[in-house]
Protein backbone atom coordinates (compact mmCIF):
# COMPACT_ATOMS: atom_id res chain seq x y z
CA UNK A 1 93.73 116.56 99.66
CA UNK A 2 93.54 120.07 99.08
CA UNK A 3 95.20 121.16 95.63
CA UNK A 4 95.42 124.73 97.12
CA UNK A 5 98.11 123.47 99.18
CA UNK A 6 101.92 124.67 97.85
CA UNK A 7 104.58 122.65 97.08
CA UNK A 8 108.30 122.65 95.78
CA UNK A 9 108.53 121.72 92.34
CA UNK A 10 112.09 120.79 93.65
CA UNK A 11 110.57 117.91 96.11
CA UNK A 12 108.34 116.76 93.19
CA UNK A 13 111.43 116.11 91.13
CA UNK A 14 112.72 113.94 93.57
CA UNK A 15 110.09 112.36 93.85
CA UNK A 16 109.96 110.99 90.57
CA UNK A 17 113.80 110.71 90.05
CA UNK A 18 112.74 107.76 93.09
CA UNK A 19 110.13 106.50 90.60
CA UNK A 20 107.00 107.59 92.44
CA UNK A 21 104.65 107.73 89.79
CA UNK A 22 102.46 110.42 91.38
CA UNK A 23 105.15 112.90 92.57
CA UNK A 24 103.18 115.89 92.34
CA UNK A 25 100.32 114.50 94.08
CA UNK A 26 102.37 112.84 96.53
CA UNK A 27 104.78 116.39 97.08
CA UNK A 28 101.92 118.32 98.14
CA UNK A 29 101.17 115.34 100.83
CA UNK A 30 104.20 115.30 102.38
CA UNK A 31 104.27 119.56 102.46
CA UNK A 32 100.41 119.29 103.95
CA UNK A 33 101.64 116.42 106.64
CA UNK A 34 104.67 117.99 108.08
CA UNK A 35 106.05 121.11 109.57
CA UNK A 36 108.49 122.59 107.14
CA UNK A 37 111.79 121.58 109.72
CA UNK A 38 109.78 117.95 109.46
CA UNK A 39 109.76 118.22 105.44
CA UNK A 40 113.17 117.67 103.99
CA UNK A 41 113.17 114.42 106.58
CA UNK A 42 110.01 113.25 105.34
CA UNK A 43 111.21 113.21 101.32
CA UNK A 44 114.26 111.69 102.10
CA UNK A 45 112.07 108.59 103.79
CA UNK A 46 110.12 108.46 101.07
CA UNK A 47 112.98 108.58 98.22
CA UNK A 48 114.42 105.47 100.32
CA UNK A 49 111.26 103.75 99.83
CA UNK A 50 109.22 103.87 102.69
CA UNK A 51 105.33 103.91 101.98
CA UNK A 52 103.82 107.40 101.45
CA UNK A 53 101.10 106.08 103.89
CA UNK A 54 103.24 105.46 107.05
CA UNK A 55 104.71 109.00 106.84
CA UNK A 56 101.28 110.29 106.36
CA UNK A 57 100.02 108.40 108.84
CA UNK A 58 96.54 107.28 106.77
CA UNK A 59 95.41 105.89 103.83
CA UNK A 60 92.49 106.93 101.83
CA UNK A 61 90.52 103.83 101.30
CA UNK A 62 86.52 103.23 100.04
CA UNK A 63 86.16 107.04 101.00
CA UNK A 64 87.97 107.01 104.63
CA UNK A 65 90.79 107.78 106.21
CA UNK A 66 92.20 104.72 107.82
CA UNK A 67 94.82 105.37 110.17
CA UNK A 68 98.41 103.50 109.12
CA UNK A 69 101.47 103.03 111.50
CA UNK A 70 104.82 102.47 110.65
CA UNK A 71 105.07 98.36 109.83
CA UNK A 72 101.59 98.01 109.55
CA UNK A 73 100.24 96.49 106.51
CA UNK A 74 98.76 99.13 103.82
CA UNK A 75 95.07 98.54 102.47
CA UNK A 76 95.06 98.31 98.64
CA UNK A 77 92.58 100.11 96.97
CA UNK A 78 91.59 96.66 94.90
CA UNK A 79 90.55 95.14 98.65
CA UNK A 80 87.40 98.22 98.06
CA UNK A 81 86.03 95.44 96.09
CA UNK A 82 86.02 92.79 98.14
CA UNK A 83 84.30 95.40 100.80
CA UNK A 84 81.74 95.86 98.02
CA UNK A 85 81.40 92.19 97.73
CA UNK A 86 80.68 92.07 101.45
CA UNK A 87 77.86 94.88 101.89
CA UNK A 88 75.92 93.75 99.03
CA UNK A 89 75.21 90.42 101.34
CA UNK A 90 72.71 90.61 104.06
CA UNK A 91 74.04 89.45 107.38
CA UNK A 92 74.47 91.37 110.80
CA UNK A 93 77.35 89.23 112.08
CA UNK A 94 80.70 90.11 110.59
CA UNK A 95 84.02 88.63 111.28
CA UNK A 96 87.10 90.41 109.08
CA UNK A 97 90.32 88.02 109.71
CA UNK A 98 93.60 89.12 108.80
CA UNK A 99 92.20 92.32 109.26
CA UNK A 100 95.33 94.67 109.27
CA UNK A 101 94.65 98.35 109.90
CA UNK A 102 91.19 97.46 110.11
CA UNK A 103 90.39 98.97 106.72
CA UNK A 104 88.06 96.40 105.44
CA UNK A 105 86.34 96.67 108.75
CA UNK A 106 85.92 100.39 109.53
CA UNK A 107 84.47 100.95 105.78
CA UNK A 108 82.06 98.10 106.02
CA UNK A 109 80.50 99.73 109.26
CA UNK A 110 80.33 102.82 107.34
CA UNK A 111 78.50 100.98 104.71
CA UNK A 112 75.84 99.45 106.90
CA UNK A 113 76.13 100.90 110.53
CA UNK A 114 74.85 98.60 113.47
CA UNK A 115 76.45 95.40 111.85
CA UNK A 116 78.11 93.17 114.89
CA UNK A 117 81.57 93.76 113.76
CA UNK A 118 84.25 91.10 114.99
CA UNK A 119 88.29 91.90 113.48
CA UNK A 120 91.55 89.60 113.69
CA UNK A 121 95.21 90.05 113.27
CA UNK A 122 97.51 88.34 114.24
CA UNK A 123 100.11 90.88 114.06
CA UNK A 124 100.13 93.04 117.47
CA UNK A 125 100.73 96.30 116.08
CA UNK A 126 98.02 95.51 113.19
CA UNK A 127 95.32 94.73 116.14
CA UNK A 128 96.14 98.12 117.69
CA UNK A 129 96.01 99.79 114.86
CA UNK A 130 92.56 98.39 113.34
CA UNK A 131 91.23 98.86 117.21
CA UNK A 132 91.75 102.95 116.37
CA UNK A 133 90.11 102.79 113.24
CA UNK A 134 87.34 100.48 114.46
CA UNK A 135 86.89 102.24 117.35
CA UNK A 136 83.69 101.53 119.74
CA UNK A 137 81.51 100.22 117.11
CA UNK A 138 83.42 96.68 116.98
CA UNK A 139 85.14 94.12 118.79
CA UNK A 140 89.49 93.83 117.83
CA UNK A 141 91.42 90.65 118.60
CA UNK A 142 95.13 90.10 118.54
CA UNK A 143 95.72 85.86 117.51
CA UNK A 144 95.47 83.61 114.79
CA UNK A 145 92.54 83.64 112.63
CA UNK A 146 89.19 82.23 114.33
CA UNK A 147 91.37 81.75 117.76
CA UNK A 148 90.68 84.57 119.82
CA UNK A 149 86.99 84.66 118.67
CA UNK A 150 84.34 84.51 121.27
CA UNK A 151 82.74 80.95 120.93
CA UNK A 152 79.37 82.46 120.37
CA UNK A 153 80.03 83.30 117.82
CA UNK A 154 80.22 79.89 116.06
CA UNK A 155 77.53 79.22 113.50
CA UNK A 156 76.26 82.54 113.55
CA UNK A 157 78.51 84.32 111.40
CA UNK A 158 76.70 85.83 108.49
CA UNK A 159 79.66 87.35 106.61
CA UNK A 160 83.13 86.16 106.76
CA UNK A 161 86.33 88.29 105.07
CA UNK A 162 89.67 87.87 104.85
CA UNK A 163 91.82 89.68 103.02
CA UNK A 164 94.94 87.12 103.93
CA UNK A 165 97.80 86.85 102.66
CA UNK A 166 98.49 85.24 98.97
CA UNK A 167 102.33 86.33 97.74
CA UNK A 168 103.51 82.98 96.94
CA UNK A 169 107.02 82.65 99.23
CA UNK A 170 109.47 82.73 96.10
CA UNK A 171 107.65 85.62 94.97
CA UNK A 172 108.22 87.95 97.33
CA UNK A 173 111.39 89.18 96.50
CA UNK A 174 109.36 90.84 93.00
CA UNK A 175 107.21 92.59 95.52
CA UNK A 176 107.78 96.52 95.67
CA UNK A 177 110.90 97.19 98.08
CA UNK A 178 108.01 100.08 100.26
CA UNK A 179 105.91 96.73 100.74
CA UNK A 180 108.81 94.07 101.13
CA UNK A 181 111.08 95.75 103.92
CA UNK A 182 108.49 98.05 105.40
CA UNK A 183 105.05 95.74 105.92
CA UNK A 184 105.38 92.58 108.16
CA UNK A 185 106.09 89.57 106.13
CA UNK A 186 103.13 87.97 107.85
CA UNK A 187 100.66 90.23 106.02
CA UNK A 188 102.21 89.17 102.61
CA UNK A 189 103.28 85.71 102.43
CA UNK A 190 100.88 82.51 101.37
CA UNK A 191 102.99 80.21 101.72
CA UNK A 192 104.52 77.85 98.64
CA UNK A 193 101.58 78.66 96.31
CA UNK A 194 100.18 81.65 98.07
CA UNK A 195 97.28 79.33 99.50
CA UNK A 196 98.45 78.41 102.75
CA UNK A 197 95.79 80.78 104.84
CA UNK A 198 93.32 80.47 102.54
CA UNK A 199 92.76 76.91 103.38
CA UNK A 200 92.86 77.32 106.53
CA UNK A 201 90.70 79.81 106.57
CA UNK A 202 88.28 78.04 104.89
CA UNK A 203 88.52 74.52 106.64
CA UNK A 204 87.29 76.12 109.38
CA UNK A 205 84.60 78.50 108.12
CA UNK A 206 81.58 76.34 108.28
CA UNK A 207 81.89 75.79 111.98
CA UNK A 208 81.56 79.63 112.11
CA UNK A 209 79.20 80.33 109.43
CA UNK A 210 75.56 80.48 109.49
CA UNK A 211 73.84 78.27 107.46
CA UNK A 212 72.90 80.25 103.88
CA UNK A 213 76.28 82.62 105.03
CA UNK A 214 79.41 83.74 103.05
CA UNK A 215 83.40 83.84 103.18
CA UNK A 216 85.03 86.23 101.02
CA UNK A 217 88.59 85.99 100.82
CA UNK A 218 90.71 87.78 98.06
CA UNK A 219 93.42 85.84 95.82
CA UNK A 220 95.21 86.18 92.73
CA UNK A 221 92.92 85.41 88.90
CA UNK A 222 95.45 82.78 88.87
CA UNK A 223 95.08 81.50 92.50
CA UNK A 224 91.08 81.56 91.93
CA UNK A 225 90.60 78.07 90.66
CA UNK A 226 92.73 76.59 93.26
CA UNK A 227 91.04 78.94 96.02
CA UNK A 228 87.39 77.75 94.87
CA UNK A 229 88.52 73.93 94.82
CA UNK A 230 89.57 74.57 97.81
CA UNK A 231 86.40 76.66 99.14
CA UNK A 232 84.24 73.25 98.08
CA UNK A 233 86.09 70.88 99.21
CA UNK A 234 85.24 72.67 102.85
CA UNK A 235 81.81 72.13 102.07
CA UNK A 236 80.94 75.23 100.76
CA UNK A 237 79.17 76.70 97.39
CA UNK A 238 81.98 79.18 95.84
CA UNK A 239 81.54 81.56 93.13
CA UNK A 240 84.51 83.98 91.80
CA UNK A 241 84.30 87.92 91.06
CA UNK A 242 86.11 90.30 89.19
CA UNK A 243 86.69 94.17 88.92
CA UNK A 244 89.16 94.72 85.81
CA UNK A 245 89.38 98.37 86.39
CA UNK A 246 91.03 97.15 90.34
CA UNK A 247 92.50 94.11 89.06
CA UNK A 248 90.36 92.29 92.38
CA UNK A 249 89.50 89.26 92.33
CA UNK A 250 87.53 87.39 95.26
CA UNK A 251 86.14 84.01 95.86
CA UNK A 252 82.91 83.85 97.68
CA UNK A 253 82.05 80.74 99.05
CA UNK A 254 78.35 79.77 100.81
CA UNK A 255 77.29 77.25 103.39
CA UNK A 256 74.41 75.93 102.19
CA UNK A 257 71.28 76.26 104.54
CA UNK A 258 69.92 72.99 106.02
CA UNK A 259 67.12 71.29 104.31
């Protein structure tokens, strides 16, 4: 964002009378994205709630531009952790499930180019969208989790992530109204505890991981525990980080190499 770029103290002001926290910021956005007949249409979306990234049409996320379309789910800039957590593991095989815009995805291939990048959602408009910002250098499929995967792939996966969902079901009316009526509630709710594709996720993830490979999955400090129980119980090693500054929190579990 340039700061050069004008913009109405007026539009900031309703901005924050809305309760955007970074009006300003936000005001010159919204005068750099549209035409000025465009403008006044765009603010009033956004005073109604809608996220700041579908009217933009991107997000800024670990230093890109990811593309966003309307009812698409909106990276969080605590999943930049869990991408950390990824590239700092060796592997060439990738799969990213529940992969939404393809966020995750497109900045781990910026992090270490040439990596075999495979990307699931099973929300349509999600696949097409991640497919934009994944571009050439991956593969995109539209299913349920490890479905659509090629079956070479199976126990050759170095690196697994998922960023799935974890709002616990009851808990998703506290969520902001931009993310509850605007995101699909597939890309939100976990189920009764928040768990529910978490373990499957991970039931299945040693039939897809190479031995001495990793799945990542974020959760919750509170769902941890429950999310590394889980993570051994599927025969893997897990381990839990943290990022206070984020508020991130992922469990990495390992299948241990053969002996």
């Amino acid at each position: 964002m340039s700061l050069s770029v004008p913009f109405s103290p007026t539009i900031a002001a309703r901005l924050r009378a809305a309760g955007c926290v970074f009006a300003e910021d936000e005001a010159r956005l919204l005068v750099e994205a549209g035409a000025p007949a465009e403008l006044d249409a765009l603010v009033r979306r956004r005073v109604a709630g809608e996220p700041l990234e579908h009217l933009l049409g991107w997000a800024q996320f670990h230093g890109l531009r990811i593309a966003v379309d309307p009812g698409v789910f909106v990276p969080r800039r605590r999943t930049e952790f869990l991408v950390d957590q990824a590239t700092a593991l060796a592997g060439t095989v990738v799969v990213d499930l529940c992969c939404g815009s393809g966020a995750v995805g497109a900045a781990l291939l910026a992090a270490r180019p040439g990596i075999d990048l495979h990307a699931v959602d099973i929300h349509p408009a999600a696949a097409r969208c991640a497919a934009r910002n994944i571009g050439a250098a991956g593969h995109v499929y539209a299913g349920d989790l490890y479905r659509p995967l090629p079956a070479a792939l199976r126990g050759r996966v170095d690196v697994l992530v998922a960023n799935a969902p974890y709002v616990p079901t009851d808990a998703l009316g506290l969520l902001p109204p931009e993310a509850r009526l605007h995101e699909p509630r597939v890309a939100l709710d976990g189920g009764a505890d928040g768990l529910d594709v978490a373990r499957r996720v991970a039931r299945e993830a040693a039939q897809w991981l190479a031995p001495g490979g990793h799945l990542l999955v974020e959760t919750s400090a509170g769902q941890a525990p429950r999310t590394a129980a889980c993570f051994a119980g599927s025969g893997l090693t897990p381990r839990v980080a943290t990022e206070a500054d984020l508020g991130a929190t992922v469990v990495i579990g390992t299948r241990p190499r053969v002996t």
